[in-house]
Protein backbone atom coordinates (compact mmCIF):
# COMPACT_ATOMS: atom_id res chain seq x y z
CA UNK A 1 0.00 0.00 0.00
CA UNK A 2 1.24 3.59 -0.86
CA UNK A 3 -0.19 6.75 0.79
CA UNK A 4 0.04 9.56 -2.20
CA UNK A 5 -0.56 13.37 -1.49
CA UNK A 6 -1.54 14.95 -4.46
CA UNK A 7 -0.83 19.03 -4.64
CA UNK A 8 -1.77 20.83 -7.76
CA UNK A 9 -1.87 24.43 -8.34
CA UNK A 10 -2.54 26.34 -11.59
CA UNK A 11 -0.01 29.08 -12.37
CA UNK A 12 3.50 29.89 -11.32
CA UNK A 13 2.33 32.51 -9.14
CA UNK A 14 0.55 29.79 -6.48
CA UNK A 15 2.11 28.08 -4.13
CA UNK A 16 1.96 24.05 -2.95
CA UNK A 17 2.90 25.01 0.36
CA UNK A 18 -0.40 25.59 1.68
CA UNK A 19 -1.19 22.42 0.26
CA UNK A 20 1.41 20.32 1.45
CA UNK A 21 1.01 22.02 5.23
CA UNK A 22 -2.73 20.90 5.22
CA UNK A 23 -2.08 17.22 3.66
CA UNK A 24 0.71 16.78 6.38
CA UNK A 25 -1.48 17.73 9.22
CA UNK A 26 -4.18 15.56 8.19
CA UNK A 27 -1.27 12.71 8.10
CA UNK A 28 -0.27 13.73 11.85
CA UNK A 29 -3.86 14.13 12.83
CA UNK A 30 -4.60 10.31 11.72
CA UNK A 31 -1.08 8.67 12.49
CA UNK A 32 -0.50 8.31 8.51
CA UNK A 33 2.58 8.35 6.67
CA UNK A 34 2.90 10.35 3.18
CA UNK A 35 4.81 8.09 0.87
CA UNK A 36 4.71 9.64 -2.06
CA UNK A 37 4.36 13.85 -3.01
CA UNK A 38 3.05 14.60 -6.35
CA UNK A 39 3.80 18.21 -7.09
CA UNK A 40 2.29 20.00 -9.95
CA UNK A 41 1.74 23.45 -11.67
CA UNK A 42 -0.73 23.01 -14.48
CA UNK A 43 -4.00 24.23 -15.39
CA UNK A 44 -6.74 21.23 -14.81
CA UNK A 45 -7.89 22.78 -18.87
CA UNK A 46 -5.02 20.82 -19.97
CA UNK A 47 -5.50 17.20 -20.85
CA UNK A 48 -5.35 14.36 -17.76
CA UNK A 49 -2.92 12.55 -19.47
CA UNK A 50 -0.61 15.79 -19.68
CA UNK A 51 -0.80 15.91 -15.76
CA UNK A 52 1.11 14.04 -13.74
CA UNK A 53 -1.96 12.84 -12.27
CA UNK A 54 -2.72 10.80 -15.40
CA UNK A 55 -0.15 9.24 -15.02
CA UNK A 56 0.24 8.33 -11.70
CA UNK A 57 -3.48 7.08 -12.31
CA UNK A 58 -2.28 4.29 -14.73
CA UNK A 59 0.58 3.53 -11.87
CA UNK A 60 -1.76 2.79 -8.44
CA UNK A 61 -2.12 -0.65 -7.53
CA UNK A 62 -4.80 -2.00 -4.75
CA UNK A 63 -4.70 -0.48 -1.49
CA UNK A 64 -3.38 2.84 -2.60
CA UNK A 65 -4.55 6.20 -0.54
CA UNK A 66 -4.96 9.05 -2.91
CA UNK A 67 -5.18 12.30 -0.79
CA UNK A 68 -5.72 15.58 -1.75
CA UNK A 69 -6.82 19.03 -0.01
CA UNK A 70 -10.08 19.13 -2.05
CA UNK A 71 -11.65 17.36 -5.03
CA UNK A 72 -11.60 20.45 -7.51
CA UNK A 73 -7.42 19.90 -6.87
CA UNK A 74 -8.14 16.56 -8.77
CA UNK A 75 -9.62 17.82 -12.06
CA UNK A 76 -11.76 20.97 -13.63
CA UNK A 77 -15.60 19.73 -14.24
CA UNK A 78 -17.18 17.17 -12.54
CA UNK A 79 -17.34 14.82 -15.71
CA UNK A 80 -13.07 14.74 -15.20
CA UNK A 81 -13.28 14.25 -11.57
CA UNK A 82 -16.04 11.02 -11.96
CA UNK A 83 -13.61 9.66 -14.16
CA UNK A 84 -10.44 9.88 -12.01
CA UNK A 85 -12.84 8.73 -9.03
CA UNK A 86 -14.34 5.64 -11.19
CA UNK A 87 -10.47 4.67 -12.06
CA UNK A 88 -9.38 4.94 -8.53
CA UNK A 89 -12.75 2.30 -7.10
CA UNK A 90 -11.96 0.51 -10.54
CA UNK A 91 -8.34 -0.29 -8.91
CA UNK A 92 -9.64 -0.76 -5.61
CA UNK A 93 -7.75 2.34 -4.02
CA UNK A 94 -9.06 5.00 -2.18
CA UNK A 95 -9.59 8.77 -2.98
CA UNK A 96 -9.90 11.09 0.68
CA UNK A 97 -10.06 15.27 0.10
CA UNK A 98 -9.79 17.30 3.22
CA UNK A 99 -12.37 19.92 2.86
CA UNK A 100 -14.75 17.64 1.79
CA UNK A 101 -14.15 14.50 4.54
CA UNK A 102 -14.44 11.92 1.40
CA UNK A 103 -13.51 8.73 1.53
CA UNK A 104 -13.74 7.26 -1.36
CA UNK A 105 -12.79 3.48 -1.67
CA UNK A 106 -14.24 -0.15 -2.40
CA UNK A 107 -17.61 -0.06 0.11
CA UNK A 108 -21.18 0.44 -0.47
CA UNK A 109 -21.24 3.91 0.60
CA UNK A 110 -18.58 4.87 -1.45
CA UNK A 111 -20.59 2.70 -4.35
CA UNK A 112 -23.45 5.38 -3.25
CA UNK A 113 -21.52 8.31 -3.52
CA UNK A 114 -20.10 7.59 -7.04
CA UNK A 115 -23.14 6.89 -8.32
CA UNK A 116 -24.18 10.30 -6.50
CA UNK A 117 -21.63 12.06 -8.58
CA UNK A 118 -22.79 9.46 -11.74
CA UNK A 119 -25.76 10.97 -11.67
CA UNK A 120 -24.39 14.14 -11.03
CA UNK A 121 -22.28 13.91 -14.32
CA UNK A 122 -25.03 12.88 -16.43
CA UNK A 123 -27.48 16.65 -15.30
CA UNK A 124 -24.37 18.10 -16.11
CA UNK A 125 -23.48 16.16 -19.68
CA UNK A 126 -27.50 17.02 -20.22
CA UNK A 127 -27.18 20.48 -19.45
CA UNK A 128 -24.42 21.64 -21.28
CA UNK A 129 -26.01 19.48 -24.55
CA UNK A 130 -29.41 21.96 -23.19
CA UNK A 131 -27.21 25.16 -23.74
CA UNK A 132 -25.76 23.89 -26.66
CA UNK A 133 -28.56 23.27 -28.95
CA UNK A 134 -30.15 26.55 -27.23
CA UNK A 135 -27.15 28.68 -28.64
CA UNK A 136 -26.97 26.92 -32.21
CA UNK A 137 -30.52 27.58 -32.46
CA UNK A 138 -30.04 31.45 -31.16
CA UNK A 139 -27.35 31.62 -34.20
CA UNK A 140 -29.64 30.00 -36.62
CA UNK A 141 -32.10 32.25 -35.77
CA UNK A 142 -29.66 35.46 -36.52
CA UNK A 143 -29.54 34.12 -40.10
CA UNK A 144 -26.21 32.31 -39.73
CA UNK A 145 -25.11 29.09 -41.19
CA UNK A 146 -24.26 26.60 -39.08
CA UNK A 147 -22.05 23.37 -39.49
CA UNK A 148 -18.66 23.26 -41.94
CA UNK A 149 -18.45 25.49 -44.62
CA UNK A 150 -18.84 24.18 -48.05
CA UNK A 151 -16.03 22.14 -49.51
CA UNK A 152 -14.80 22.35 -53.13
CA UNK A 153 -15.25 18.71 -53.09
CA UNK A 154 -19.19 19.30 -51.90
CA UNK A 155 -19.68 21.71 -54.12
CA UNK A 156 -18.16 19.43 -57.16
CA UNK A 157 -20.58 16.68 -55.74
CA UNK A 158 -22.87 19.35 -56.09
CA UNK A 159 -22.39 19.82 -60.06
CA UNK A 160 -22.04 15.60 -60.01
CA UNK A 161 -25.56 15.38 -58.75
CA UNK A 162 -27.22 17.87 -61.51
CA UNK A 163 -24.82 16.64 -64.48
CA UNK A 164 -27.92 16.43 -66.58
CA UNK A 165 -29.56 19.98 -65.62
CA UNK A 166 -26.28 21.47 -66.23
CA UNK A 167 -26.45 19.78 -69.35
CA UNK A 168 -29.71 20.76 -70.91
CA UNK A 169 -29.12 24.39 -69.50
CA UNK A 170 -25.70 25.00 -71.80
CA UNK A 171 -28.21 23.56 -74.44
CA UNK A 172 -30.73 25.82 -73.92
CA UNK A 173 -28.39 29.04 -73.99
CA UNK A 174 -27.70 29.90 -70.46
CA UNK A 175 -24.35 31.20 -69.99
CA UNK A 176 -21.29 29.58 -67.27
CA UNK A 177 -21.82 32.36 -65.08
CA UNK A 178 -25.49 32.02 -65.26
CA UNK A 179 -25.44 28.01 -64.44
CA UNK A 180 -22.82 28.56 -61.88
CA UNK A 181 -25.12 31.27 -60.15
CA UNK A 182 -28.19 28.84 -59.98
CA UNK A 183 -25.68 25.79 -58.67
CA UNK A 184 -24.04 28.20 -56.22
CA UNK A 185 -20.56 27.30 -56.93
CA UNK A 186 -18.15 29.70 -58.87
CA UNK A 187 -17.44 29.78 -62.53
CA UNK A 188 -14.14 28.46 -62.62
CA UNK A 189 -15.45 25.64 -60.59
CA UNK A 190 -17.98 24.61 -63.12
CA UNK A 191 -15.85 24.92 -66.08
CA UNK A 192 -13.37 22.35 -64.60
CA UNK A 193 -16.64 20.22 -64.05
CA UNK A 194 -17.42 20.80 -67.59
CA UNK A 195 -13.77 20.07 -68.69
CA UNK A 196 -13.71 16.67 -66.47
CA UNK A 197 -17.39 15.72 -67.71
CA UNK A 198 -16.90 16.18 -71.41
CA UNK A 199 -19.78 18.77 -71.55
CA UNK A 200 -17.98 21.41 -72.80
């Protein structure tokens, strides 16, 4: 079994020695011993497996004690933090915070409280995919396009689809600028479709 303090702050301009002072008097306070001090300064924006913490994540084995001063030290949304959590009861170690009093490990209330923040996850997951569609539909609504723009090759596909309305329209006297108008793609993109197609 390893006992793991886990510090993290964000910018150069924070200190872990706060940290460290309150994860060492939580150790004296409950006759523990801190193996192991994972130190870092990074943002929790950046990836997990970036972070030291990803990696000591693939590294625990059963029994381990992950300890940290508080649960946002672990990751930046709550989605992050269930997974770290789910990885941690998945290896049979246990996560404790400070400020919170968790103690996270392989027992049924533990089981309850993960499923707590499971739940949790999944408002959150729903409400973001809420404000989502809520803002596409705000910029829909202002009269812009939404999705990728269109691609030369769409726009060729385009011209592929209405080969034989391009066809009977140089037939019937429209000009290239005229066809490429009404197909929405520009002239010089239609004459290479004409080229290509033999129409021409």
């Amino acid at each position: 079994m390893c006992i793991i303090g886990y510090i993290r702050v964000s910018s150069i301009k924070q200190t872990v020695d706060h940290q460290r002072y309150e994860i060492q008097e939580f150790a004296k306070k409950n006759h523990i011993q801190i193996d192991t001090w994972i130190e870092e300064t990074i943002s929790s924006r950046q990836a997990l497996k970036r972070r030291k913490l990803g990696r000591l994540l693939d590294c625990l084995n059963a029994g381990d004690i992950l300890i940290s001063c508080e649960i946002s030290r672990l990751g930046r949304s709550l989605l992050e933090i269930m997974h770290i959590l789910e990885t941690c009861l998945n290896k049979d170690c246990q996560v404790w915070t400070i400020k919170e009093h968790y103690r996270l490990g392989n027992d049924i209330q533990s089981k309850v409280m993960a499923f707590a923040f499971g739940l949790a996850a999944e408002i959150e997951r729903n409400l973001i995919s809420e404000r989502t569609k809520s803002s596409l539909a705000n910029i829909k609504a202002g009269g812009k396009k939404l999705g990728r723009p269109f691609s030369a090759q769409s726009r060729k596909l385009k011209l592929a689809k209405n080969t034989q309305r391009v066809g009977e329209l140089l037939k019937n006297g429209f000009s290239k600028s005229q066809i490429a108008r009404m197909m929405g793609v520009q002239r010089i993109t239609l004459v290479r479709f004409l080229m290509r197609s033999g129409l021409q």
